[in-house]
Protein backbone atom coordinates (compact mmCIF):
# COMPACT_ATOMS: atom_id res chain seq x y z
CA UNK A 1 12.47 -26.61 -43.29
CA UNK A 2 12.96 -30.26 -42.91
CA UNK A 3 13.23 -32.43 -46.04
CA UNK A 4 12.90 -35.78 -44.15
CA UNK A 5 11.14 -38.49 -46.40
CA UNK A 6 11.38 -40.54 -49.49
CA UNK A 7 12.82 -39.17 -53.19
CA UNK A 8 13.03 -40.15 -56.47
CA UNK A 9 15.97 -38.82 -58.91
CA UNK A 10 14.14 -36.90 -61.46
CA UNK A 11 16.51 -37.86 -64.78
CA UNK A 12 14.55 -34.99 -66.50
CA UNK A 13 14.15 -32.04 -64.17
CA UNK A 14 18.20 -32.02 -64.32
CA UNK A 15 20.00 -29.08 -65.66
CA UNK A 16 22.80 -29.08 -68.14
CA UNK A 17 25.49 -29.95 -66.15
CA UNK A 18 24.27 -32.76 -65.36
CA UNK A 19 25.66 -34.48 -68.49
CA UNK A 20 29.22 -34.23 -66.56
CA UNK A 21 27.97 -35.84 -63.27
CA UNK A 22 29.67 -39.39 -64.88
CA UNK A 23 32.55 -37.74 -65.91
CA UNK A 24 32.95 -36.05 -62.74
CA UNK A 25 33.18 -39.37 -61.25
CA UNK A 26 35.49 -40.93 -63.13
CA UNK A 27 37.97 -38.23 -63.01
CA UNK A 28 38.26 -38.12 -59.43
CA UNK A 29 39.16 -42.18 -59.46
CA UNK A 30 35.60 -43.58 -58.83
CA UNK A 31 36.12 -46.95 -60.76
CA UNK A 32 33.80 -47.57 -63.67
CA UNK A 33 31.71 -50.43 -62.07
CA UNK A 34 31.11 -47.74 -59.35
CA UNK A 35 30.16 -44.89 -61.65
CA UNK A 36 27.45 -47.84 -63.23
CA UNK A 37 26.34 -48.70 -59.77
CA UNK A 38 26.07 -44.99 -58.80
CA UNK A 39 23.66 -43.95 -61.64
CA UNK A 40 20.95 -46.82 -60.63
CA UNK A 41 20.39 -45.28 -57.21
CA UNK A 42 17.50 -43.33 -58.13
CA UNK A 43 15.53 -43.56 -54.71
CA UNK A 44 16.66 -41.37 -51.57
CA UNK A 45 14.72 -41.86 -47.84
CA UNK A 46 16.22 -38.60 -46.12
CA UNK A 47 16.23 -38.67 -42.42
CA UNK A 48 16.37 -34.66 -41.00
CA UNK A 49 17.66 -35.70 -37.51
CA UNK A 50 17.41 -32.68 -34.68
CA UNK A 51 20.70 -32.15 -34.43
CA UNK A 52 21.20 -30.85 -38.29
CA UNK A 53 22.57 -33.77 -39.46
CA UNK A 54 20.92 -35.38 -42.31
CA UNK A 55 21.08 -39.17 -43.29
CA UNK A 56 20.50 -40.04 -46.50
CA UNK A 57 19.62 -44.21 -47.64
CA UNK A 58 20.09 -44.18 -51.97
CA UNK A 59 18.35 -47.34 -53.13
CA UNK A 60 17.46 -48.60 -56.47
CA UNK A 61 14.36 -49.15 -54.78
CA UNK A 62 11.68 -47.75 -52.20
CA UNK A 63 12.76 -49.03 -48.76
CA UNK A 64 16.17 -50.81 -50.93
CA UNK A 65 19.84 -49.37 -49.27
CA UNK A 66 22.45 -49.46 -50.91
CA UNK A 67 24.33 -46.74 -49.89
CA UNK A 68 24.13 -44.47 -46.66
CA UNK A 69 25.78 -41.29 -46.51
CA UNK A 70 25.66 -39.11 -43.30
CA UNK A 71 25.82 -35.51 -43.98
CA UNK A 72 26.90 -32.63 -41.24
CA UNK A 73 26.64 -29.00 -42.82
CA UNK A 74 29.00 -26.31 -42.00
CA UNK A 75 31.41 -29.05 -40.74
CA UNK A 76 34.68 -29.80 -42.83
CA UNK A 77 36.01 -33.20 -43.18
CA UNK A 78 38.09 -34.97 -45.33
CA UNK A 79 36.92 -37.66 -48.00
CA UNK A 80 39.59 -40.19 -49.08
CA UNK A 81 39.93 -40.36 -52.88
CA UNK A 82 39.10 -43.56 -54.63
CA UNK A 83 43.29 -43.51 -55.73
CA UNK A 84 44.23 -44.46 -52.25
CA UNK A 85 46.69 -42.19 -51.62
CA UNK A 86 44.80 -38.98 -51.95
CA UNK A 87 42.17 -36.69 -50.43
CA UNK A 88 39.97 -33.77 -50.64
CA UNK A 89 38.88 -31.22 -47.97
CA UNK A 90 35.17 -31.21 -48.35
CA UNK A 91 32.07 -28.91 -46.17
CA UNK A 92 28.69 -29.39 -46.83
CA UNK A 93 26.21 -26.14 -46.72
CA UNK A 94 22.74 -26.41 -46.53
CA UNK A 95 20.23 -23.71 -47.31
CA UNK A 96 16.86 -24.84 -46.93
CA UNK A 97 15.57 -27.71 -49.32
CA UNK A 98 19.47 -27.44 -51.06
CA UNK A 99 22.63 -29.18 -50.03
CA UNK A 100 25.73 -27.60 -51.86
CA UNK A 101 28.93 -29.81 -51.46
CA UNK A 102 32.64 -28.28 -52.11
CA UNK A 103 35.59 -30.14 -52.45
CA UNK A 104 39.04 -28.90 -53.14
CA UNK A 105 42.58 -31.15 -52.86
CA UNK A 106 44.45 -31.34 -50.18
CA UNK A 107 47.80 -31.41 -52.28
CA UNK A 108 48.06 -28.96 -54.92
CA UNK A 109 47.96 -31.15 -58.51
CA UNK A 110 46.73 -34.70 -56.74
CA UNK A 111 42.35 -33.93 -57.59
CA UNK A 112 39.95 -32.08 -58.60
CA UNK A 113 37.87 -28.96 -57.59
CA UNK A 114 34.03 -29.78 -57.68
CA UNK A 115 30.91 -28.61 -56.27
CA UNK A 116 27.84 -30.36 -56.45
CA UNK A 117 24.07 -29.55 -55.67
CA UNK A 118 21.36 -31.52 -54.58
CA UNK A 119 17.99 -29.66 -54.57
CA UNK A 120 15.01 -31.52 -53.04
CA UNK A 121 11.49 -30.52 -54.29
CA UNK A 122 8.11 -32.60 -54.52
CA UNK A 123 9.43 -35.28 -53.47
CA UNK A 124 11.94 -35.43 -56.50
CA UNK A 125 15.85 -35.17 -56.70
């Protein structure tokens, strides 16, 4: 199933959790400004290459980028922390239309655990 094409975050379709995502940011060192920023990308152009990696373009916008993030599932890397001296080992699964994302620290006390979801339907986030 590819899920190539253009998305917009659905603010109401999210579940309860959702009232943490900001949190979640902040406590693993994503600078306030950053968090702001980071809630105004509410447009996502997904591109489902052949070779199962997925590129996604967040906008605030329709054909805007701001941000690009590549995505290879089933492939661990590591994702430098926004503290600059810390990291987290983090894999990507996809099943389908949903991309799970777990992260765990790579030092015992120096981050957080988290998993995030991102489910694409109708065109919506």
């Amino acid at each position: 199933m590819s899920v190539s094409g253009s998305y917009v975050f659905n603010l109401s379709g999210q579940p309860p959790e959702f009232i943490n995502y900001s949190s979640l940011l902040g406590e693993i060192g994503v600078p306030q400004k950053l968090v702001e920023e980071n809630m105004k990308l509410t447009n996502v152009e997904i591109i489902d290459t052949s070779d199962g990696r997925l590129i996604l373009n967040f906008g605030t916008h329709q054909g805007e980028i701001k941000c690009v993030e590549n995505i290879r599932p089933g492939e661990p890397f590591e994702e430098k922390n926004f503290d600059g001296y810390s990291s987290n080992y983090c894999i990507w699964y996809r099943h389908g239309n949903t991309l799970t994302k777990h992260s765990k620290p790579m030092k015992s006390g120096s981050g957080v655990f988290y998993t995030m979801e991102r489910v694409f339907v109708e065109r919506k986030l």
